[in-house]
C-alpha atoms as a PDB file:
ATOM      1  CA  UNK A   1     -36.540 -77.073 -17.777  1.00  0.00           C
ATOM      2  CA  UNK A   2     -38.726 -75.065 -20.202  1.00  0.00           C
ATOM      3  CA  UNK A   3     -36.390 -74.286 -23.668  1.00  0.00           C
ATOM      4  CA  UNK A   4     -36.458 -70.347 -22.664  1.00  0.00           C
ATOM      5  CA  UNK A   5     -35.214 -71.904 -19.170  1.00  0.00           C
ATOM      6  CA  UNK A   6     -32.573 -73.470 -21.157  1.00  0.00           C
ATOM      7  CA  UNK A   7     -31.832 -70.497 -23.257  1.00  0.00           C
ATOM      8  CA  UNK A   8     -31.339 -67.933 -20.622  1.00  0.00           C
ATOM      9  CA  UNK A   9     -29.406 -70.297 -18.730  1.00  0.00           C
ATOM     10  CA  UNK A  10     -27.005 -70.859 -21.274  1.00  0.00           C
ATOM     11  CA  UNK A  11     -26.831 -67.296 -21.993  1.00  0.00           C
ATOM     12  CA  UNK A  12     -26.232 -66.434 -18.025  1.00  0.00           C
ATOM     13  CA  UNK A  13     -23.135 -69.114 -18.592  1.00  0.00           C
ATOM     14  CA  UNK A  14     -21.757 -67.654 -21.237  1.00  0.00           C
ATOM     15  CA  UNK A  15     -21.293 -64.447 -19.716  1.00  0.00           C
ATOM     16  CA  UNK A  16     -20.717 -65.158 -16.339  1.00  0.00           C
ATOM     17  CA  UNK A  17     -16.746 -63.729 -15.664  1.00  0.00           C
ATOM     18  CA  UNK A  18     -14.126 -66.448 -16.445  1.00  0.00           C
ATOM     19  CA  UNK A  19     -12.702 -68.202 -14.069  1.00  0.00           C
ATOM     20  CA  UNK A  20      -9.396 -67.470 -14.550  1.00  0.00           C
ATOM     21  CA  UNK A  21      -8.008 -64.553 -17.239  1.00  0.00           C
ATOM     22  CA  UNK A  22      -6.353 -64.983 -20.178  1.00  0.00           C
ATOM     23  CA  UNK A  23      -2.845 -64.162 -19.992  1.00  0.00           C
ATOM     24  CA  UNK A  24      -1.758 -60.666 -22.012  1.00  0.00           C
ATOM     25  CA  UNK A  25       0.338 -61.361 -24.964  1.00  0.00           C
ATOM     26  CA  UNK A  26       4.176 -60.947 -24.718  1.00  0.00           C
ATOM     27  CA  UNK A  27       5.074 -57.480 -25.984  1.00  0.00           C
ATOM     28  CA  UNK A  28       8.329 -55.816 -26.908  1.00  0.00           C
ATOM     29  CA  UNK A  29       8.226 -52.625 -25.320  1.00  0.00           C
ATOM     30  CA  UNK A  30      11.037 -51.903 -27.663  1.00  0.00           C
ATOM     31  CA  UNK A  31       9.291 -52.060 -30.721  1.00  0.00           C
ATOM     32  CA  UNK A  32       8.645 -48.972 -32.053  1.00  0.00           C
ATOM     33  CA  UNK A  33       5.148 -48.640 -33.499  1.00  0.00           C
ATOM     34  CA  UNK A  34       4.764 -44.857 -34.406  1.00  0.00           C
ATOM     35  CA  UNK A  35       7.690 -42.756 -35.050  1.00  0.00           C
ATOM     36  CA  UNK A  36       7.657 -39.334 -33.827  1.00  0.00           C
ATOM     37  CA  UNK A  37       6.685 -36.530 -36.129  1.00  0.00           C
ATOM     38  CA  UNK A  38       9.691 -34.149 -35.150  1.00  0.00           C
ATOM     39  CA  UNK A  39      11.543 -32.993 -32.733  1.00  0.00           C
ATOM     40  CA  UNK A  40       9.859 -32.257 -29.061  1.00  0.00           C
ATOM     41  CA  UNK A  41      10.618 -30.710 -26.182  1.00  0.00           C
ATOM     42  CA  UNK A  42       8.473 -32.867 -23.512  1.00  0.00           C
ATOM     43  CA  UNK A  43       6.094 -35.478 -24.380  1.00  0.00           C
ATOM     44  CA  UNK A  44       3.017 -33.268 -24.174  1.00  0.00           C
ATOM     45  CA  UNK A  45       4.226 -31.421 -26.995  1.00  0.00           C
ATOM     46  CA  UNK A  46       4.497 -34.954 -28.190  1.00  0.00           C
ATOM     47  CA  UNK A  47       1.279 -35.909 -27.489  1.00  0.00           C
ATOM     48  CA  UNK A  48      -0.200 -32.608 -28.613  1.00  0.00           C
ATOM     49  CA  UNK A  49       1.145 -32.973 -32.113  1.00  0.00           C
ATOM     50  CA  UNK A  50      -0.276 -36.872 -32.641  1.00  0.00           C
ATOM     51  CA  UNK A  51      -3.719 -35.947 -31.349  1.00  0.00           C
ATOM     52  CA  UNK A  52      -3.971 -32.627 -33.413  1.00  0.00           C
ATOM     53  CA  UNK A  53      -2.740 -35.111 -36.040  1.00  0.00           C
ATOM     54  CA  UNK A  54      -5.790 -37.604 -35.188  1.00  0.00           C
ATOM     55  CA  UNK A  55      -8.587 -34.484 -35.657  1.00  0.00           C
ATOM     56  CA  UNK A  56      -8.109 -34.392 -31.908  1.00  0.00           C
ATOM     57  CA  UNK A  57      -7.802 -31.168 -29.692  1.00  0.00           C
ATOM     58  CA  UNK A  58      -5.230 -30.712 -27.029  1.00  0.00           C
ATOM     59  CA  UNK A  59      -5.638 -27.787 -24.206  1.00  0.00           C
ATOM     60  CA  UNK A  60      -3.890 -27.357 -21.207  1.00  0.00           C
ATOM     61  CA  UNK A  61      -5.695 -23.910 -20.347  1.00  0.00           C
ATOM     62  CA  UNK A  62      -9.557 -24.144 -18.803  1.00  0.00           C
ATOM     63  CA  UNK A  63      -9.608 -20.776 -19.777  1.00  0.00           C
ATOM     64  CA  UNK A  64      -9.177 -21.756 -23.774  1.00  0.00           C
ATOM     65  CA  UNK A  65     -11.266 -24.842 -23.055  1.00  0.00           C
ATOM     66  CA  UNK A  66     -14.252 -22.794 -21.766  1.00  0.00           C
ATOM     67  CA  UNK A  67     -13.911 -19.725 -25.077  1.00  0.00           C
ATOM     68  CA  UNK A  68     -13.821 -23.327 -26.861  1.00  0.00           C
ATOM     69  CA  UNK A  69     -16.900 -24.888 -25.940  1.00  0.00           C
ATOM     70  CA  UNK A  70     -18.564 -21.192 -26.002  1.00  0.00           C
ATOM     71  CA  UNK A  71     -17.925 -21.287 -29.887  1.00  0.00           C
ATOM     72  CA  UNK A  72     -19.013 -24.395 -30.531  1.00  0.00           C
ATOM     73  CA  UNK A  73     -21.870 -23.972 -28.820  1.00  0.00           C
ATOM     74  CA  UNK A  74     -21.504 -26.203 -25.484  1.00  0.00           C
ATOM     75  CA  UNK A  75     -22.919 -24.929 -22.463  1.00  0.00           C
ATOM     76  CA  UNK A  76     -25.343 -27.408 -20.689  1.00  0.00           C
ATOM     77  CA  UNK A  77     -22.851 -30.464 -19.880  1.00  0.00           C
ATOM     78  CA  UNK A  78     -21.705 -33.362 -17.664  1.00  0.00           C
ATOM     79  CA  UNK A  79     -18.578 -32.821 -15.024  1.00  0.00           C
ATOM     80  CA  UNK A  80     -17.063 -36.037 -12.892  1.00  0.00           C
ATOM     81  CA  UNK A  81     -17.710 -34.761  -9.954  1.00  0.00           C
ATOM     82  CA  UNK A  82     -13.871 -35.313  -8.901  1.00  0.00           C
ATOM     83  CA  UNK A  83     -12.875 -32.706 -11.352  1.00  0.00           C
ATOM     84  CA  UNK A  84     -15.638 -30.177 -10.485  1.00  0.00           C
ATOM     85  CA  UNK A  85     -13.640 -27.731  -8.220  1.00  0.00           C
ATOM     86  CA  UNK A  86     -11.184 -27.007 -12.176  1.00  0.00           C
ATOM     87  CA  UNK A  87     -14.745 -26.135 -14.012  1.00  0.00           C
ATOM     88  CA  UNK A  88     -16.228 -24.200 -11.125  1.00  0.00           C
ATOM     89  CA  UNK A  89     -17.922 -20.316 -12.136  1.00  0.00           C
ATOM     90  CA  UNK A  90     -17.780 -20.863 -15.926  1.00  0.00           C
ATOM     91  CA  UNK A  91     -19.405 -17.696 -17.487  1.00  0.00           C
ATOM     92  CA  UNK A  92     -22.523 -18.968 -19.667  1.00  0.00           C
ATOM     93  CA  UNK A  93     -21.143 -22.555 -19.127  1.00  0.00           C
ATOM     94  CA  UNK A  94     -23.357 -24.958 -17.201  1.00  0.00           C
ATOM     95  CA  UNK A  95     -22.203 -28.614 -15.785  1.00  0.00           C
ATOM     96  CA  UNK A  96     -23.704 -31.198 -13.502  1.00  0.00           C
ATOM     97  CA  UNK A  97     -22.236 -33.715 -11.598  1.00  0.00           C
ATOM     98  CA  UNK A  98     -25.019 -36.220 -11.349  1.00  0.00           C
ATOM     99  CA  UNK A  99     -25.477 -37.799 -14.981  1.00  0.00           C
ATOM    100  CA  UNK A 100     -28.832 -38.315 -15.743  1.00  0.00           C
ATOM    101  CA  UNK A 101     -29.446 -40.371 -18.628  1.00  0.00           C
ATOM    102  CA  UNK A 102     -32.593 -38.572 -19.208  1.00  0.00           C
ATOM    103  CA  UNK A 103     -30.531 -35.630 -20.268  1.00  0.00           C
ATOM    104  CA  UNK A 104     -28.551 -37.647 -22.585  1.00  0.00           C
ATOM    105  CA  UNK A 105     -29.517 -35.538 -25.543  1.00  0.00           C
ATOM    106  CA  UNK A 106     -28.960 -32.252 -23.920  1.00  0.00           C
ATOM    107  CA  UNK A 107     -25.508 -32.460 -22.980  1.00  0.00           C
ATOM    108  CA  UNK A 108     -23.461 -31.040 -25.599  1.00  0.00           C
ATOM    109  CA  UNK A 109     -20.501 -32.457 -23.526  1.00  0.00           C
ATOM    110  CA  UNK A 110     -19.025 -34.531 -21.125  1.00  0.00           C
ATOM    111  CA  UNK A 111     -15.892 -34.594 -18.436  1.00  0.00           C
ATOM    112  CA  UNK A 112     -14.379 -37.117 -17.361  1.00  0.00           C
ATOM    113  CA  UNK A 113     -10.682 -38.545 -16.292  1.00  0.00           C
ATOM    114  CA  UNK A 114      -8.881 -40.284 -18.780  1.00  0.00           C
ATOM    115  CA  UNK A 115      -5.900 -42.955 -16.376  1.00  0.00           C
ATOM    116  CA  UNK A 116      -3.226 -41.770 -19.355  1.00  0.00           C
ATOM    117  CA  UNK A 117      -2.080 -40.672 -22.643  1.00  0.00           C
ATOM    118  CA  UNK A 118       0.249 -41.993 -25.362  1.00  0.00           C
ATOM    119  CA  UNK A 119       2.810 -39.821 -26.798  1.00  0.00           C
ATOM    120  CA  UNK A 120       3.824 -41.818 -29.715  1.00  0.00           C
ATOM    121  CA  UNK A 121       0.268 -42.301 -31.137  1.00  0.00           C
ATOM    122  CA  UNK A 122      -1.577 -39.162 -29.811  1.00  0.00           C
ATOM    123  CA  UNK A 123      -4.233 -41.654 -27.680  1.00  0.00           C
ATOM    124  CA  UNK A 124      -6.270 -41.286 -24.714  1.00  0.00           C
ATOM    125  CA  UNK A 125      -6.155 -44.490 -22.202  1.00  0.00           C
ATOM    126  CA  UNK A 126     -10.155 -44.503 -20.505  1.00  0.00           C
ATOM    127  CA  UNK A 127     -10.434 -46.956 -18.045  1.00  0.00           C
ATOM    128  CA  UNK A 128     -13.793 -47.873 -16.187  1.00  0.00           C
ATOM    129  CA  UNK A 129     -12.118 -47.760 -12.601  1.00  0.00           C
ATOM    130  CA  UNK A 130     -11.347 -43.621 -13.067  1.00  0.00           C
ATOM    131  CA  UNK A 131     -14.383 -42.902 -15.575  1.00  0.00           C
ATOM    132  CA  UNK A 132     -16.948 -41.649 -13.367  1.00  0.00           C
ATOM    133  CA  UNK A 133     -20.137 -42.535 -16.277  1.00  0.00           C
ATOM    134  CA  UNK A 134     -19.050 -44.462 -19.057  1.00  0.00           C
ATOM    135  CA  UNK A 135     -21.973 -42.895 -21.289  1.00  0.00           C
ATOM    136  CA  UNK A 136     -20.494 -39.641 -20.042  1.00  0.00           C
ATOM    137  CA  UNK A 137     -17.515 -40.153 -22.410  1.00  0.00           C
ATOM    138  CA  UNK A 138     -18.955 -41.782 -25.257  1.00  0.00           C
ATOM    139  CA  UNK A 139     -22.561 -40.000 -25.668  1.00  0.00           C
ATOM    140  CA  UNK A 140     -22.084 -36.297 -25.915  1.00  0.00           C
ATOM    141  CA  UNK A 141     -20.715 -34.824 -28.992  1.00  0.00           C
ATOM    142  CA  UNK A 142     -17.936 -33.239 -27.510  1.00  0.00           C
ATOM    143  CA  UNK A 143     -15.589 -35.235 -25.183  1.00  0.00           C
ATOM    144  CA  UNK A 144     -13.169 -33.558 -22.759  1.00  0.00           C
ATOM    145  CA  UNK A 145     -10.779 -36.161 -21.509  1.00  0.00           C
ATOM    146  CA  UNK A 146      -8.777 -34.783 -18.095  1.00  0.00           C
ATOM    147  CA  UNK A 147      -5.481 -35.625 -16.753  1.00  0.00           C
ATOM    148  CA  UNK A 148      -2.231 -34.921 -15.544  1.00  0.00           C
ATOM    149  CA  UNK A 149       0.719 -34.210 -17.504  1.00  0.00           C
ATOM    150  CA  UNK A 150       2.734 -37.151 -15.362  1.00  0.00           C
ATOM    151  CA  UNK A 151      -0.015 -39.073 -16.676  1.00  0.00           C
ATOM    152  CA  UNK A 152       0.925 -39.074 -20.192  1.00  0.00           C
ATOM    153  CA  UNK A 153       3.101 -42.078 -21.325  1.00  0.00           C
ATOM    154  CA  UNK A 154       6.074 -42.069 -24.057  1.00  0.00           C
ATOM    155  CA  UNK A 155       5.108 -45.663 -25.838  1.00  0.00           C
ATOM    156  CA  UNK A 156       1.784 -47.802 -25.952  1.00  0.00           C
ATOM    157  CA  UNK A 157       3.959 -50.448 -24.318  1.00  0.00           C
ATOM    158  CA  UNK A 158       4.285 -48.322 -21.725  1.00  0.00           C
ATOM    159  CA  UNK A 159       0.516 -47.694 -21.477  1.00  0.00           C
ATOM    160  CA  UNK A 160      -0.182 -51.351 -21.754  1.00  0.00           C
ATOM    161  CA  UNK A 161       1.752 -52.249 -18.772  1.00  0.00           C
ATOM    162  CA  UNK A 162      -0.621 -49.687 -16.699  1.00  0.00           C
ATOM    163  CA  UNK A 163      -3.506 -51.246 -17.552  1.00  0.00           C
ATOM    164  CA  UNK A 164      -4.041 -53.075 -13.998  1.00  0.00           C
ATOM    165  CA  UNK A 165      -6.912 -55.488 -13.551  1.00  0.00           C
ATOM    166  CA  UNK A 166      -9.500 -53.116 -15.158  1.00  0.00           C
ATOM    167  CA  UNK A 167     -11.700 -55.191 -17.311  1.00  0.00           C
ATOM    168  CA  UNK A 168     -12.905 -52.618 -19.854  1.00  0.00           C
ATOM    169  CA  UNK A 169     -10.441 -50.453 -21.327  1.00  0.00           C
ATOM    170  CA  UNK A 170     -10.942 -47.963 -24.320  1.00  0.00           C
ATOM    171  CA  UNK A 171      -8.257 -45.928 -26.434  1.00  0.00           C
ATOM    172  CA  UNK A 172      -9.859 -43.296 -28.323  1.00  0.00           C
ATOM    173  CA  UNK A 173      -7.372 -41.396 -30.741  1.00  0.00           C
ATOM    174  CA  UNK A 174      -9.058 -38.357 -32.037  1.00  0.00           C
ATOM    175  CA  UNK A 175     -12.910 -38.449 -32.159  1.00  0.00           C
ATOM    176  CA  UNK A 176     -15.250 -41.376 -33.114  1.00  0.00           C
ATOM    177  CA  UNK A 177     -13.994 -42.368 -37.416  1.00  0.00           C
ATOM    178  CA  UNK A 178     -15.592 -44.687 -39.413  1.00  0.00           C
ATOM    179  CA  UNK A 179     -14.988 -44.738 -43.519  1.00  0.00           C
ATOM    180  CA  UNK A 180     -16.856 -48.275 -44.149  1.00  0.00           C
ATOM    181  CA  UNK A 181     -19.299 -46.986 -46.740  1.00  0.00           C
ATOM    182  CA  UNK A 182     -17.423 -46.380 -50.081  1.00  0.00           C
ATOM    183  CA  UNK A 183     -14.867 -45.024 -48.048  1.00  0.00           C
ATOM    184  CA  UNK A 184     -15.615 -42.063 -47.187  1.00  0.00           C
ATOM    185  CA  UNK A 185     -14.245 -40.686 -43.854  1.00  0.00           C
ATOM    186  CA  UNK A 186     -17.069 -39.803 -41.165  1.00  0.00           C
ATOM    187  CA  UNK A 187     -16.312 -38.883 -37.850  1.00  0.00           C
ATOM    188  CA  UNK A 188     -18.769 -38.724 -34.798  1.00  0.00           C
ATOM    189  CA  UNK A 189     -20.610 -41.482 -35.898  1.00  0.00           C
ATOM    190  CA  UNK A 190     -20.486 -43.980 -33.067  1.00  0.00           C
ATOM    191  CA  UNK A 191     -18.739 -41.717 -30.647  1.00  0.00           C
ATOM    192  CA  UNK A 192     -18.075 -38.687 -29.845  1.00  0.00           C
ATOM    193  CA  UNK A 193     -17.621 -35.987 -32.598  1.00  0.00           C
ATOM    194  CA  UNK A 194     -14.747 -33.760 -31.084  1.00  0.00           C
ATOM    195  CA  UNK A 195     -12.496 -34.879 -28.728  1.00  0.00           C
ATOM    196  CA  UNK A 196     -10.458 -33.048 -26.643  1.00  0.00           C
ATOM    197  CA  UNK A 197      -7.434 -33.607 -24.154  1.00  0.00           C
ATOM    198  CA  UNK A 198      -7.109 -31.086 -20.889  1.00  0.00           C
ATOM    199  CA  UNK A 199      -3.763 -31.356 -19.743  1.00  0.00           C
ATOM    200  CA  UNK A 200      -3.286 -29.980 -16.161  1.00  0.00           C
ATOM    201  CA  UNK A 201       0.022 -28.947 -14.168  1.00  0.00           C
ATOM    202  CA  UNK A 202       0.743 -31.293 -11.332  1.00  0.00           C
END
């Protein structure tokens, strides 16, 4: 075996899946990790008030989602197709359901189903098993995460416990932050620059 053989081999090996998973780390699910703000009425008034806290935005209106994406300028974008039928005969608002990575640049942003939402911390659970293109939620400036409100979860024990065998799982609280040069807060950087919650009705 040729020493590229050997390197590629070794580098197959090292990411070939485990075996066998590593067991999830015992957690108190009641520990309380982020104190709520005030006094709500339901937890997506909860969950409205951490992301908005976050530099997140929270609809639960297509109707102020689509004057939203008008003003910012967003209308050539991506659509899971499973959602398509909510975003269907948008005035001036284009979507496709096919994502085409050629088009990466030209979507100004993307829709896709986030699996659940955190009350006490304002975060979006995006798993790869309900995310119809992975680039779809992390490319495009603006990010419009979709769910139910029975899908939004009081702790992130709670959310934990739902994450299911789903080997990648993000949380994205508010849009993409980074302050690692002299500490200055940037956001957008590696992520998307706006993101935004669409709570629907059951």
């Amino acid at each position: 075996m040729s020493d590229r053989e050997q390197i590629f081999s070794a580098i197959r090996a090292a990411l070939a899946p485990l075996p066998e998973k590593t067991a999830r780390p015992e957690w108190d699910d009641s520990l309380i990790v982020c104190t709520a703000s005030g006094q709500f009425e339901s937890l997506p008034a909860q969950f409205a008030d951490k992301l908005c806290a976050a530099s997140g935005k929270f609809f639960d209106s297509i109707e102020a989602l689509a004057q939203f994406l008008k003003e910012q300028g967003g209308t050539f974008g991506y659509c899971d197709p499973a959602l398509a039928g909510h975003f269907q005969g948008w005035d001036g608002i284009r979507v496709e359901t096919d994502f085409d990575e050629n088009k990466i640049n030209e979507y100004s942003f993307g829709i896709t189903r986030a699996s659940a939402a955190i009350a006490e911390s304002g975060t979006l659970v995006l798993k790869d098993c309900v995310t119809s293109a992975r680039l779809a939620a992390l490319a495009p400036w603006i990010h419009i995460a979709v769910l139910h409100q029975s899908d939004i979860v009081a702790t992130i024990g709670e959310a934990i416990q739902g994450f299911g065998d789903d080997p990648s799982v993000i949380f994205a609280t508010g849009p993409s932050k980074t302050a690692d040069v002299e500490g200055i807060l940037i956001e957008g950087v590696h992520g998307p620059g706006v993101q935004i919650a669409l709570v629907l009705p059951e």
